[in-house]
PDB file of N, CA and C in Angstrom:
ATOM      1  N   UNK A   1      63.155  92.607  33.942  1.00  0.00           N
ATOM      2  CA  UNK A   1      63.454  93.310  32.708  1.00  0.00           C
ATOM      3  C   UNK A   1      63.454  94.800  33.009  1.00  0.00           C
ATOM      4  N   UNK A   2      64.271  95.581  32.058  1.00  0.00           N
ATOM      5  CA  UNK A   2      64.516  96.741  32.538  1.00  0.00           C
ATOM      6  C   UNK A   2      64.010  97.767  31.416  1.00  0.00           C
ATOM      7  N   UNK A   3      63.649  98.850  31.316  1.00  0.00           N
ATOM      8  CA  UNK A   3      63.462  99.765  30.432  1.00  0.00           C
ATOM      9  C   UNK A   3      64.211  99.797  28.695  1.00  0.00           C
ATOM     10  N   UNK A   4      65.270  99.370  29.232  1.00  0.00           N
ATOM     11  CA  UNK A   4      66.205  99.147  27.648  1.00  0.00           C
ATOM     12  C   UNK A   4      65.900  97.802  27.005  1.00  0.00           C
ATOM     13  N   UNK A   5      65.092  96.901  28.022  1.00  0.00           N
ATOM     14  CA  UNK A   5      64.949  95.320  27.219  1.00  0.00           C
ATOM     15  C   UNK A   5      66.034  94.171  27.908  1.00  0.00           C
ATOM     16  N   UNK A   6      66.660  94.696  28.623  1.00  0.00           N
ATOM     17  CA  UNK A   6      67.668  93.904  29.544  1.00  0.00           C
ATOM     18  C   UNK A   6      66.850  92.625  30.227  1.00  0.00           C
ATOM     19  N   UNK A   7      66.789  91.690  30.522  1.00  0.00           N
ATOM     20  CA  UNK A   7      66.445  90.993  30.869  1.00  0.00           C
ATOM     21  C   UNK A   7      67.242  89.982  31.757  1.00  0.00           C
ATOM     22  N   UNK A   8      66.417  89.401  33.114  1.00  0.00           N
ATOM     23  CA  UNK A   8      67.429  88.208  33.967  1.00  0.00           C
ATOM     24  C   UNK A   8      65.798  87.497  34.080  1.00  0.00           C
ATOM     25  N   UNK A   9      66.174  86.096  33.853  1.00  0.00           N
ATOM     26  CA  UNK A   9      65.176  85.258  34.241  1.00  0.00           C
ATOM     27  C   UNK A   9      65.707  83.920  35.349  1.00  0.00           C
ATOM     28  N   UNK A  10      64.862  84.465  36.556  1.00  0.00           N
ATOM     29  CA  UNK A  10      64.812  83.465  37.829  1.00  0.00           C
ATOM     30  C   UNK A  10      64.926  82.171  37.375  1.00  0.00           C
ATOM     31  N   UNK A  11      65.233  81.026  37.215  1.00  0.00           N
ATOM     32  CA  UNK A  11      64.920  79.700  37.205  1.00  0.00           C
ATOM     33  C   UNK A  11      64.704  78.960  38.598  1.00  0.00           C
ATOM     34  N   UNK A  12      63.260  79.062  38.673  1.00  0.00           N
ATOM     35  CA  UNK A  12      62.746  78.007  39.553  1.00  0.00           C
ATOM     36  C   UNK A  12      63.176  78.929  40.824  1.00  0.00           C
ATOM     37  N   UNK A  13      62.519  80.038  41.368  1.00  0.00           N
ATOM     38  CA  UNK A  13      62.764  80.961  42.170  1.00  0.00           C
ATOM     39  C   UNK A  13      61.336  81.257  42.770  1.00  0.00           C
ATOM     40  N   UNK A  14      61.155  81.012  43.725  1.00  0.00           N
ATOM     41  CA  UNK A  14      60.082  81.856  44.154  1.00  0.00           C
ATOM     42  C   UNK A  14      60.369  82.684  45.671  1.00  0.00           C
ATOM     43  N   UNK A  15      59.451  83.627  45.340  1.00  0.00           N
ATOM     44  CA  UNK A  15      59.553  85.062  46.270  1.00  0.00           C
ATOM     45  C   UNK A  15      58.196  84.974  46.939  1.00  0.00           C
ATOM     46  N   UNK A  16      58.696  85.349  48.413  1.00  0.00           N
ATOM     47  CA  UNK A  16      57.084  85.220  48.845  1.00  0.00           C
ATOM     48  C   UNK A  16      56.574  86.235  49.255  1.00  0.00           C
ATOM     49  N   UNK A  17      55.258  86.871  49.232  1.00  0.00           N
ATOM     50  CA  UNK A  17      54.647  88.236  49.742  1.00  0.00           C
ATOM     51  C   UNK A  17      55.276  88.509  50.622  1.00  0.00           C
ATOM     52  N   UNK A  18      55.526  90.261  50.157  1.00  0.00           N
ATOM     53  CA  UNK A  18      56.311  90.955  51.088  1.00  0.00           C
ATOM     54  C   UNK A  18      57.723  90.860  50.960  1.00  0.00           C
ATOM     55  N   UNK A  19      58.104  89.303  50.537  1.00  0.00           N
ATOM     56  CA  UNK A  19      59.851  89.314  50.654  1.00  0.00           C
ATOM     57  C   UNK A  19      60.371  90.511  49.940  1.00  0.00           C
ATOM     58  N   UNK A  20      61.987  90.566  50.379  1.00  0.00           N
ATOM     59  CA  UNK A  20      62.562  91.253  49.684  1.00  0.00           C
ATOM     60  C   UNK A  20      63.731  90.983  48.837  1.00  0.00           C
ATOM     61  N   UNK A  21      64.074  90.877  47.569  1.00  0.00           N
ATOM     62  CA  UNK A  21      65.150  89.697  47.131  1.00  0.00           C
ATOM     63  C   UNK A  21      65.633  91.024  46.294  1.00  0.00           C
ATOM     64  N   UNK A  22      67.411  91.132  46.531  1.00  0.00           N
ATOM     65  CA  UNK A  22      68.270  91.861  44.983  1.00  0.00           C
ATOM     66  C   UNK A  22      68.965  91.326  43.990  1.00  0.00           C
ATOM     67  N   UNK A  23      68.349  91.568  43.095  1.00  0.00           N
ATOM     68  CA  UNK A  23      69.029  91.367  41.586  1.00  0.00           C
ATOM     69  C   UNK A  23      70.594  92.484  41.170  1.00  0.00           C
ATOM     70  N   UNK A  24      71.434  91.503  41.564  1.00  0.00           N
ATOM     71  CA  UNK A  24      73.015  91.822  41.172  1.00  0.00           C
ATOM     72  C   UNK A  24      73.477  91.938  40.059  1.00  0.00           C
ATOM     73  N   UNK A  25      74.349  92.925  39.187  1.00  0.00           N
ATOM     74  CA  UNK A  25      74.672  92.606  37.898  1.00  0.00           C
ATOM     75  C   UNK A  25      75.567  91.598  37.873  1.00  0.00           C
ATOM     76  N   UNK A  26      76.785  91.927  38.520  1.00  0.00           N
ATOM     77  CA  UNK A  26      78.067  90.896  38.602  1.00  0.00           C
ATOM     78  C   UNK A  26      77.932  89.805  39.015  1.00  0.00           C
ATOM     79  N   UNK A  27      78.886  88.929  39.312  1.00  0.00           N
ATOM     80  CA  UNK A  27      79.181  87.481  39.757  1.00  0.00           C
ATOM     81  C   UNK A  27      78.810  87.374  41.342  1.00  0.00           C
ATOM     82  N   UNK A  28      78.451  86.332  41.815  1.00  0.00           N
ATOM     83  CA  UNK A  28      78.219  85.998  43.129  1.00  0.00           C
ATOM     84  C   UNK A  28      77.686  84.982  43.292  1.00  0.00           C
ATOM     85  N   UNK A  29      77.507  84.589  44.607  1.00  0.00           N
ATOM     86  CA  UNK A  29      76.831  83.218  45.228  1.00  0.00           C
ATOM     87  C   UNK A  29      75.220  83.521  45.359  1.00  0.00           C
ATOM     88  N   UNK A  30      74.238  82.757  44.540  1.00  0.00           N
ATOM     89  CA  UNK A  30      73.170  83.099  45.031  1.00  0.00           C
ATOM     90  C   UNK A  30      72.707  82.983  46.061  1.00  0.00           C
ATOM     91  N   UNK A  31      71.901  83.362  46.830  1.00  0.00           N
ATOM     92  CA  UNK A  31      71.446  82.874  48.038  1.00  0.00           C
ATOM     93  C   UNK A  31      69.663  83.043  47.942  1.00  0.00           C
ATOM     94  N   UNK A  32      69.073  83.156  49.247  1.00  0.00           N
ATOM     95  CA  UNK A  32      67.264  83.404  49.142  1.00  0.00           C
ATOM     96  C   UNK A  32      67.121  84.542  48.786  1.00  0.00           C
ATOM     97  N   UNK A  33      68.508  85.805  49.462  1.00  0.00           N
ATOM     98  CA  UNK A  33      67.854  87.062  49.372  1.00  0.00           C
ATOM     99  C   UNK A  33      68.609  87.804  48.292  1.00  0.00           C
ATOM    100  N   UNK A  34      69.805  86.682  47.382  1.00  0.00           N
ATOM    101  CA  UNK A  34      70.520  88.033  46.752  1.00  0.00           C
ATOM    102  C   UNK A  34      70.704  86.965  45.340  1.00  0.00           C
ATOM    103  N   UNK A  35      70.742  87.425  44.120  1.00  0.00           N
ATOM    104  CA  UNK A  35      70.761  86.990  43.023  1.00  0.00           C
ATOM    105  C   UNK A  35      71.729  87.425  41.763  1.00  0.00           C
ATOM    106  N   UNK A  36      72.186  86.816  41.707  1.00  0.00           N
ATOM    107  CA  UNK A  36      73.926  87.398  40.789  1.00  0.00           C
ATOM    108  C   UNK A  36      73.202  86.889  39.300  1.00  0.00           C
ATOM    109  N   UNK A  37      73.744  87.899  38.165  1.00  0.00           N
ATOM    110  CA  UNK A  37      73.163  87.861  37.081  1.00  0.00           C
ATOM    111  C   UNK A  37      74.878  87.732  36.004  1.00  0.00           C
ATOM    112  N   UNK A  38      75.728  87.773  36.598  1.00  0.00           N
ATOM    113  CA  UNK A  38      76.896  87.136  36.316  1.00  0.00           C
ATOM    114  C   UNK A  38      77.672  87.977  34.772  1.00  0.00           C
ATOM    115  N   UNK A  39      77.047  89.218  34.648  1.00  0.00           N
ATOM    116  CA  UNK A  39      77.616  90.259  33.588  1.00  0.00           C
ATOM    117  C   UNK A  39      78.777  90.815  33.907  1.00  0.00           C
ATOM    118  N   UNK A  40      79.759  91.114  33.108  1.00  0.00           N
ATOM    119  CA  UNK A  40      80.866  91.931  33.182  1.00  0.00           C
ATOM    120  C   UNK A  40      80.120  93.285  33.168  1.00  0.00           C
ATOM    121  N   UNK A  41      79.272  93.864  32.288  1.00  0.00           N
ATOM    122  CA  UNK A  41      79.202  95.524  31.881  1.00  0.00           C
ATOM    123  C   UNK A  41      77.597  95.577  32.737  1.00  0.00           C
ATOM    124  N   UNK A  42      78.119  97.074  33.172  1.00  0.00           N
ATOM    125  CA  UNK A  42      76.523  97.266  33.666  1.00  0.00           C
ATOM    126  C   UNK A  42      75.210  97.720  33.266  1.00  0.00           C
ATOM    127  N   UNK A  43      74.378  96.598  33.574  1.00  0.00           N
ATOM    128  CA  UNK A  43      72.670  96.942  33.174  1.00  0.00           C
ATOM    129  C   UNK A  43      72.110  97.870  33.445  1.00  0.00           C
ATOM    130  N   UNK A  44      72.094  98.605  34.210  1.00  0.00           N
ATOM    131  CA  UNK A  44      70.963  99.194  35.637  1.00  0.00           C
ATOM    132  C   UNK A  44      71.432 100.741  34.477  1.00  0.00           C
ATOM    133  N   UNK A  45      71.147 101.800  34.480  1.00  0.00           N
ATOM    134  CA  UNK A  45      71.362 103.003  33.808  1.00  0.00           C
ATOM    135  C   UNK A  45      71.463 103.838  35.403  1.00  0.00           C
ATOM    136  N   UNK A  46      72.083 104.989  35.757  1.00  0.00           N
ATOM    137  CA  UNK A  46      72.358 105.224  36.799  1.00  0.00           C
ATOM    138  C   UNK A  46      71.727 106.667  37.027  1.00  0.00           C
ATOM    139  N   UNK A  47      71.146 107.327  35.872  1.00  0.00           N
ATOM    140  CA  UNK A  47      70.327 108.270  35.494  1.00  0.00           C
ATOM    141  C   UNK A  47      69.012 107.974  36.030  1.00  0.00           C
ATOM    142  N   UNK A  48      68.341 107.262  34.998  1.00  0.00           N
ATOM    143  CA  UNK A  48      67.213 106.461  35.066  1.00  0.00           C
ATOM    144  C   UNK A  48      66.704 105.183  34.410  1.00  0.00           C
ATOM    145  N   UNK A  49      65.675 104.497  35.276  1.00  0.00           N
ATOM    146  CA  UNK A  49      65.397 102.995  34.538  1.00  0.00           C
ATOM    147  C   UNK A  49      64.468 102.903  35.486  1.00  0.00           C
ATOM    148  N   UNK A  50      63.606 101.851  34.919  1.00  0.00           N
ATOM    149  CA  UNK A  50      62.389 101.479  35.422  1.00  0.00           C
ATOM    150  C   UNK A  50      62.853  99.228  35.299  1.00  0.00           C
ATOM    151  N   UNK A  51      62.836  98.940  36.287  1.00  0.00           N
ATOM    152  CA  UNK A  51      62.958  97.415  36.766  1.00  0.00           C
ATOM    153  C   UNK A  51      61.527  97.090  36.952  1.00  0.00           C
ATOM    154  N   UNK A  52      61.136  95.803  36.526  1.00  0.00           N
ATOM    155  CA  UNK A  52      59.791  95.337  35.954  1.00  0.00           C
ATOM    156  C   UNK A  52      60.273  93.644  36.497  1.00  0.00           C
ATOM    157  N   UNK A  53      59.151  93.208  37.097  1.00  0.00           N
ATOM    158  CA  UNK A  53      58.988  91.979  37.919  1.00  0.00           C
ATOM    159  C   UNK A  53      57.834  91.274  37.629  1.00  0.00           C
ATOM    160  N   UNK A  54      58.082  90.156  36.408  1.00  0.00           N
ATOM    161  CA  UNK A  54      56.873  89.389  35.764  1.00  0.00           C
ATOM    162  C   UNK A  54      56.974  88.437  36.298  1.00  0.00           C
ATOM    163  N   UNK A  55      55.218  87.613  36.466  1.00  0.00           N
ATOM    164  CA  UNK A  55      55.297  86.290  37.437  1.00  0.00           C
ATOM    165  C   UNK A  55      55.792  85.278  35.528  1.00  0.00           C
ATOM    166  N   UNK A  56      55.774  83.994  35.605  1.00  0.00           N
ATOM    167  CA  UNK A  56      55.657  83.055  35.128  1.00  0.00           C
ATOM    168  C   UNK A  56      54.842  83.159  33.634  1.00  0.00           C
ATOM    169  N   UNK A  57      53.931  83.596  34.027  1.00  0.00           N
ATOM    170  CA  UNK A  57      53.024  83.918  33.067  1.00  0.00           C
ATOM    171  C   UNK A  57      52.784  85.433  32.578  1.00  0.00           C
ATOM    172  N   UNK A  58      54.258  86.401  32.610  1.00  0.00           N
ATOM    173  CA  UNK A  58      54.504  87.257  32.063  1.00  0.00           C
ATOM    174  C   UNK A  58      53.408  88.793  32.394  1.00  0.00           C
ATOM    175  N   UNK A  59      52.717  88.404  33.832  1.00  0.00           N
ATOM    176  CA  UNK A  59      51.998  89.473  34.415  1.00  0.00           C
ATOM    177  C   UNK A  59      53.220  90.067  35.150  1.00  0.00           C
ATOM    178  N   UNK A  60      52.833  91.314  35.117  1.00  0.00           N
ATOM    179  CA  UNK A  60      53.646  92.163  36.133  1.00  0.00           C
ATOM    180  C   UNK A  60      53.333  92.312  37.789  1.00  0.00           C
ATOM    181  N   UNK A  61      54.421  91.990  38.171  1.00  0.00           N
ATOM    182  CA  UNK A  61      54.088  91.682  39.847  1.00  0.00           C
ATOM    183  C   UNK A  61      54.331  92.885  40.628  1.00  0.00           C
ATOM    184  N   UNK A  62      55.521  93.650  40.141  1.00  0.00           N
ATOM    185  CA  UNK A  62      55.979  94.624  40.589  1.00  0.00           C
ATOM    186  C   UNK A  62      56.600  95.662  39.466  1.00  0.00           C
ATOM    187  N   UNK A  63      56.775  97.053  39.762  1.00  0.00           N
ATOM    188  CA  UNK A  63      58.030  98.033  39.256  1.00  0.00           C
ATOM    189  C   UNK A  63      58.608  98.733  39.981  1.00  0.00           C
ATOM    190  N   UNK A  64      59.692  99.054  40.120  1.00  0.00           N
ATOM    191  CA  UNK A  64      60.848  99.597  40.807  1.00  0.00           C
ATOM    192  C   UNK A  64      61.467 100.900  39.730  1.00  0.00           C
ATOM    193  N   UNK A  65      61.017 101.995  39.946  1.00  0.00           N
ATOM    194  CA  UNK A  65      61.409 103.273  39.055  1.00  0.00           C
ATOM    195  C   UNK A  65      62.892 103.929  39.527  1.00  0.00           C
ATOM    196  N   UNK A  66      63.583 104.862  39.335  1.00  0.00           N
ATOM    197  CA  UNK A  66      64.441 105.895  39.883  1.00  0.00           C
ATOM    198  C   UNK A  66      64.833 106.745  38.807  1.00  0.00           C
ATOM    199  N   UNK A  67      65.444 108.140  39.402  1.00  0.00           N
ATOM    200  CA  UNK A  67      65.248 109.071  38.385  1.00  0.00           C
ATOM    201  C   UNK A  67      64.628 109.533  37.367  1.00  0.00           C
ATOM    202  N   UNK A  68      64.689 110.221  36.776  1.00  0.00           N
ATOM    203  CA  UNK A  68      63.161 110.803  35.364  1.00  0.00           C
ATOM    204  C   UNK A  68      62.915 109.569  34.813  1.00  0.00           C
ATOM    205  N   UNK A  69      61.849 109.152  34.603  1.00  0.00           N
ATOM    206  CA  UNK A  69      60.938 108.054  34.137  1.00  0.00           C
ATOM    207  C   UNK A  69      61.097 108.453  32.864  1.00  0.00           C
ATOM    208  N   UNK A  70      61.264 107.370  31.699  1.00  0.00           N
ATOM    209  CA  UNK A  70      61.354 107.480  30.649  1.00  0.00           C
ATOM    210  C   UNK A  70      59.970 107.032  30.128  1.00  0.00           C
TER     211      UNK A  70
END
């Protein structure tokens, strides 16, 4: 989930310590390390946004910031 409320939810995905996996806006083949979220218009804000990585049970695992933090 992203700063604006955007949201992609993994189904049945797991990531293991340390891995490194990217979340794609557009169309693609998923694979282990790359994940297509299959939108025409883009999510990501190119200014700034803060990307938020909840386990299962809606704890935060990770955040991924860039540009002025809102």
């Amino acid at each position: 989930r992203d700063s604006d409320g955007n949201r992609y939810r993994f189904n049945d995905t797991r990531i293991g310590g340390r891995a490194t996996i990217r979340i794609h806006t557009g169309s693609g083949r998923d694979t282990r390390t790359d994940l297509f979220q299959g939108k025409r218009d883009h999510v990501w804000d190119n200014r700034a946004d803060t990307a938020t990585l909840r386990d299962d049970r809606n704890r935060t695992v990770d955040t991924e910031s860039w540009g002025r933090r809102r």
